[in-house]
Protein backbone atom coordinates (compact mmCIF):
# COMPACT_ATOMS: atom_id res chain seq x y z
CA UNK A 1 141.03 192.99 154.45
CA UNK A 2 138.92 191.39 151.65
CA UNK A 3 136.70 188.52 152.54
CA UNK A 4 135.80 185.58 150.17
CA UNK A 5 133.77 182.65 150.86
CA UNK A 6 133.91 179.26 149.06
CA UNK A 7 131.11 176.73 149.73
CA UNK A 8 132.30 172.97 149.88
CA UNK A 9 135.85 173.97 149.82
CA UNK A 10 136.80 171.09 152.05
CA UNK A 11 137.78 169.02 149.34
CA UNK A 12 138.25 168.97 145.24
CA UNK A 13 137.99 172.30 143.62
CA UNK A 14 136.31 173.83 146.33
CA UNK A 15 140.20 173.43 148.39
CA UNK A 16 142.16 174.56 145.14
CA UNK A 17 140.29 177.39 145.35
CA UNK A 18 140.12 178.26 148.43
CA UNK A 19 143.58 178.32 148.89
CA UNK A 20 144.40 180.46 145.94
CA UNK A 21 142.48 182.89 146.86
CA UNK A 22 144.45 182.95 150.25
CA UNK A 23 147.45 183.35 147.85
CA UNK A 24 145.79 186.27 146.73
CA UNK A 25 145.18 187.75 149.70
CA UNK A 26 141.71 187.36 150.42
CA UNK A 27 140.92 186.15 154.32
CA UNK A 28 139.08 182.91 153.20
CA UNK A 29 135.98 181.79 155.01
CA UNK A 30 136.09 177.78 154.31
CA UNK A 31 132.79 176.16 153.80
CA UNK A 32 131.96 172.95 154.64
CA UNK A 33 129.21 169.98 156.04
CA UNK A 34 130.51 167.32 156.93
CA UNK A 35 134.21 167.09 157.03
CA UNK A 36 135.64 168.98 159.64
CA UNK A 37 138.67 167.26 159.43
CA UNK A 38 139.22 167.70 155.66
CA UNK A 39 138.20 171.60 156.15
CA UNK A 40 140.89 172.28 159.16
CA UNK A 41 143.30 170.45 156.53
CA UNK A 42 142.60 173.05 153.84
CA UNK A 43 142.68 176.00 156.26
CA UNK A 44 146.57 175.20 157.64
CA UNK A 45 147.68 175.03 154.09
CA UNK A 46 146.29 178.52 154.17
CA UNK A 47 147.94 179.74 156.95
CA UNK A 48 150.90 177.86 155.62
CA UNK A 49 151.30 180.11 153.11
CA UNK A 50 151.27 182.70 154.72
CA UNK A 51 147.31 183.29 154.55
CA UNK A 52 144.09 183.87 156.75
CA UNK A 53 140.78 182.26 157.07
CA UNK A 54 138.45 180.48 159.29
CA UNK A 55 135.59 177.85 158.86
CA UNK A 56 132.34 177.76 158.56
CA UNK A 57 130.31 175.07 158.68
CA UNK A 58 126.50 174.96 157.67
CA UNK A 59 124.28 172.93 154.47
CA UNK A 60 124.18 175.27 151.79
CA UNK A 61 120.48 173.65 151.10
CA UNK A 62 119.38 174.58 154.22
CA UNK A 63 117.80 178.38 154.24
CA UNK A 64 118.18 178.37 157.82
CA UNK A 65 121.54 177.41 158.34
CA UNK A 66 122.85 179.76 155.89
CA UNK A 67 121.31 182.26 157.50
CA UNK A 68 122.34 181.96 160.95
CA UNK A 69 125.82 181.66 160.18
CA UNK A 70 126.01 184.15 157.96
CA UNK A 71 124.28 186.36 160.92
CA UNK A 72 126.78 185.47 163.43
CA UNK A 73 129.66 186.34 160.51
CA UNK A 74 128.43 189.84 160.21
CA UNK A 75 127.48 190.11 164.05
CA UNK A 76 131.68 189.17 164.89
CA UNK A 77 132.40 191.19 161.45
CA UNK A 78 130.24 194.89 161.89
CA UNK A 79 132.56 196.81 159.91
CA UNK A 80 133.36 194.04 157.23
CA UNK A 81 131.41 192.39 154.38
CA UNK A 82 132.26 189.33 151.94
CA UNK A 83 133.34 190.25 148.71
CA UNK A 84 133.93 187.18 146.97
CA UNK A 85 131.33 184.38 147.01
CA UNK A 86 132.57 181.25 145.59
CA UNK A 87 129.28 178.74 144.93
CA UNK A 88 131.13 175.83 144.72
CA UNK A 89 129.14 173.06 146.47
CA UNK A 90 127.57 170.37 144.83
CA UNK A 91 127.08 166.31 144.79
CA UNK A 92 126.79 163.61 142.29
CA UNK A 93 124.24 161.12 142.57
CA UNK A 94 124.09 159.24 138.80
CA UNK A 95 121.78 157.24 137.54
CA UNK A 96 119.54 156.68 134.58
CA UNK A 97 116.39 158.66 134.44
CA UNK A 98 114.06 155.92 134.68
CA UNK A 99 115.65 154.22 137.62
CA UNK A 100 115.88 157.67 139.02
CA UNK A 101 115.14 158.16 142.49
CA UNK A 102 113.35 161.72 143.99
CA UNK A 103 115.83 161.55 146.44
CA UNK A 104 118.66 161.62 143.61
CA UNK A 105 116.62 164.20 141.99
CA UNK A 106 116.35 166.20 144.84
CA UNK A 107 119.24 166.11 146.46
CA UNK A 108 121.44 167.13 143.86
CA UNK A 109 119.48 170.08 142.60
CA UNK A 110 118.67 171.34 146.40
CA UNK A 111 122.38 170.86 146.72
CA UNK A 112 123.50 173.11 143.90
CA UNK A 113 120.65 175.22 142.88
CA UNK A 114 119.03 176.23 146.35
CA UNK A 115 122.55 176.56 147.90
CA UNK A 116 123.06 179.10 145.35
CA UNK A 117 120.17 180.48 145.75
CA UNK A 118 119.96 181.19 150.10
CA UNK A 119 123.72 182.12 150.02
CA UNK A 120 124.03 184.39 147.22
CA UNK A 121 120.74 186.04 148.23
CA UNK A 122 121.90 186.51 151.43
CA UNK A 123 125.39 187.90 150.50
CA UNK A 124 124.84 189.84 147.68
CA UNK A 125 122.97 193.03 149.06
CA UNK A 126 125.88 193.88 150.98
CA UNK A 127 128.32 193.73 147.96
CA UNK A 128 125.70 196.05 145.84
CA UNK A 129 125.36 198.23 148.86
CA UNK A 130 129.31 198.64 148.63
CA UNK A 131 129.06 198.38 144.78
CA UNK A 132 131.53 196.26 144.67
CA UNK A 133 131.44 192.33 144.35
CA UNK A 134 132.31 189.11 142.42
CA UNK A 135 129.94 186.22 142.71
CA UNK A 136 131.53 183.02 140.70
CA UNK A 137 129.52 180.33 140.59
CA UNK A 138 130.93 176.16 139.43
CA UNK A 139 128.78 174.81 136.85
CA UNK A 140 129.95 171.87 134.52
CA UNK A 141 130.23 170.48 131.00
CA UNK A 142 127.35 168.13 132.01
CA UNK A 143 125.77 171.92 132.31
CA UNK A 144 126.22 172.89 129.01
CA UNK A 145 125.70 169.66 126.90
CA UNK A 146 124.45 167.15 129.28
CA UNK A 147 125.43 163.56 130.43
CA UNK A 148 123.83 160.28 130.15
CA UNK A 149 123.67 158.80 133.90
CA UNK A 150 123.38 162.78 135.15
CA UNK A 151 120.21 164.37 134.28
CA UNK A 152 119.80 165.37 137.46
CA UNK A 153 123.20 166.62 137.69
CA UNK A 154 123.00 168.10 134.13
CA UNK A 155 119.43 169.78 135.44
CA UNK A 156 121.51 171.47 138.08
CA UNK A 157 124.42 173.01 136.72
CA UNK A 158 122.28 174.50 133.44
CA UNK A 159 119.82 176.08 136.09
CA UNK A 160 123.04 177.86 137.82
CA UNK A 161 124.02 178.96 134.13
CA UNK A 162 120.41 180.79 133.48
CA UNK A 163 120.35 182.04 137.22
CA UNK A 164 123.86 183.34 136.69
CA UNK A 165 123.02 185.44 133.38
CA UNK A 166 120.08 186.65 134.89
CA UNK A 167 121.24 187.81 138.29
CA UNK A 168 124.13 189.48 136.12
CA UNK A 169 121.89 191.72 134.78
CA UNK A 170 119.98 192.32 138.11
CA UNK A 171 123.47 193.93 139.84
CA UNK A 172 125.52 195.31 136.81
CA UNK A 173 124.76 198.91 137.75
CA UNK A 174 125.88 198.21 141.84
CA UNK A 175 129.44 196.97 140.26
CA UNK A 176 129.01 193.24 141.21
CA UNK A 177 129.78 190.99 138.56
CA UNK A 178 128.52 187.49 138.58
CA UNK A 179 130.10 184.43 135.99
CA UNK A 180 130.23 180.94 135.62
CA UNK A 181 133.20 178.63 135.20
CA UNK A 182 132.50 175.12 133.37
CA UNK A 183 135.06 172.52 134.16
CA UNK A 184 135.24 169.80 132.29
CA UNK A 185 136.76 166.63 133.32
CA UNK A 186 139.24 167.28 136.54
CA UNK A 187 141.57 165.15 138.86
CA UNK A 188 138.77 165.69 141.91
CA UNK A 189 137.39 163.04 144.30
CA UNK A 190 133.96 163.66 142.22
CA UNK A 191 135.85 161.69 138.96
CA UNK A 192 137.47 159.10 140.87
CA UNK A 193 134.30 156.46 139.72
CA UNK A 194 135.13 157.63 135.82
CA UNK A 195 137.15 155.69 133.49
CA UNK A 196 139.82 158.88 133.04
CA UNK A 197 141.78 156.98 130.65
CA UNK A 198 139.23 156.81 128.10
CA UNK A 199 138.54 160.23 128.79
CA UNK A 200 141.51 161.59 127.84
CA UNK A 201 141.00 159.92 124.20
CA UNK A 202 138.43 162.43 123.30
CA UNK A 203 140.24 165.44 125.38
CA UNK A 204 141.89 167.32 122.53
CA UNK A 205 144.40 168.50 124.69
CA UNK A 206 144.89 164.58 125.94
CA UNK A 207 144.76 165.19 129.70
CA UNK A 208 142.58 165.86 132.73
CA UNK A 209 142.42 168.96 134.19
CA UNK A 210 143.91 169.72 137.71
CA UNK A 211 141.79 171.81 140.19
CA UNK A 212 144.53 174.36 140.57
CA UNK A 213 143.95 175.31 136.78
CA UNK A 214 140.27 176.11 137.57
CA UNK A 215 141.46 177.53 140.63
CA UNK A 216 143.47 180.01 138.50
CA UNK A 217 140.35 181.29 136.24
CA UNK A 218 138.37 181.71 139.63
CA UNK A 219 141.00 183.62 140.62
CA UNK A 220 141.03 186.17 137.70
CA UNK A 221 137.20 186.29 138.06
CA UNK A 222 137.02 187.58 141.83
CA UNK A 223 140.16 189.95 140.54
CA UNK A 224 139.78 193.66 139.47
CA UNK A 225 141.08 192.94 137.02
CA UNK A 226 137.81 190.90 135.33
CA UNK A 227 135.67 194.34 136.31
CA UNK A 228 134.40 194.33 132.90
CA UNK A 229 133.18 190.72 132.55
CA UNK A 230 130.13 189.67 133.77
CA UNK A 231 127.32 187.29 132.49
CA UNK A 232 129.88 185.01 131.24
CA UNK A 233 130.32 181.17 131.00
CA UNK A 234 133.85 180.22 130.60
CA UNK A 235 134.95 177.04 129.51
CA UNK A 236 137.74 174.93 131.49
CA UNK A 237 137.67 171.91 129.92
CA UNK A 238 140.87 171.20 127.63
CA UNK A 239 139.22 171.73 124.02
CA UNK A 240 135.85 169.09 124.64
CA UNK A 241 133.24 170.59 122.22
């Protein structure tokens, strides 16, 4: 049995994913915070299918609470390890920079960037002691060019594009891999508040995405078949420069 874990898969592209890499045939540990109801959801479709899993519920910003479930996965799992880490989890909180608050500013970054941080430390040294390992982690378009309203949000997903390049580098010999997928914009909860109509007039493709197409990329990434791609940042975004 393979094990893959996707944080904040209760919802949005966190759920697409999770449950295609059930298709797959990983046993999916879902990730969640707050809703439990949204996460049991997400793990029937699973079974559904035809696939496994089980939740797990704990902040990804909290160092603590990462670790002690992650601790009482292994202690239930001693012969097992997770494979596939999915860091998925994130929040909005837009504004303009001057109106800013440090609790928008912190929030969002502690959110994405130290969830990234406690859980892939955490998981990783098991996948390089097994040399073998695919860490994918959700950035953004606001990641790669930035959007007004989201420089907190923007701060975020960059800083999980330079952490991803470099921790690339750090576990390339030990056969783990470690990439990046960019959506751009995609029918999620997190879009609902943007005008997708005028979006689509600068999409060249003249759509929005749909999580199960990002769902699909994360799939090939945490395949073997993607062995010899790491480092990367791949675009999902229908043709947006």
């Amino acid at each position: 049995m393979k094990y893959a874990l996707v944080t904040g898969a209760s919802r949005g592209l966190g759920r697409a994913i999770a449950i295609r890499l059930a298709k797959d045939g990983f046993y999916v540990i879902v990730n969640y915070n707050h809703s439990e109801e949204a996460a049991r959801q997400v793990l029937e479709a699973i079974e559904q299918s035809g696939g496994c899993g089980e939740l797990m519920r704990f902040d990804v910003s909290d160092a603590a609470a990462v670790e002690a479930a992650v601790e009482a996965w292994e202690a239930a799992h001693p012969e097992e390890y997770i494979s596939v880490l999915v860091n998925n989890a994130g929040i909005r909180q837009d504004n303009i920079l001057v109106f800013m608050t440090d609790e928008q500013w912190h929030s969002v970054l502690n959110t994405t960037l130290d969830g990234f941080f406690y859980l892939t430390r955490r998981l990783v040294k098991n996948m390089m002691t097994h040399r073998n390992g695919r860490i994918v982690n959700v950035s953004s378009v606001s990641g790669l060019k930035g959007m007004p309203g989201q420089c907190n949000y923007s701060a975020a997903k960059a800083g999980i594009i330079g952490a991803s390049k470099a921790l690339a580098q750090e576990v390339a010999k030990r056969k783990v891999t470690v990439n990046v997928v960019a959506p751009g914009f995609i029918e999620t909860d997190m879009t609902q508040d943007i005008p997708l109509d005028e979006i689509k007039r600068v999409v060249p493709l003249g759509r929005i995405g749909k999580p199960e197409e990002v769902a699909s990329l994360v799939s090939f990434l945490a395949s073997d078949e993607s062995a010899y791609i790491t480092g990367e940042v791949i675009s999902i975004n229908g043709g947006i420069g």
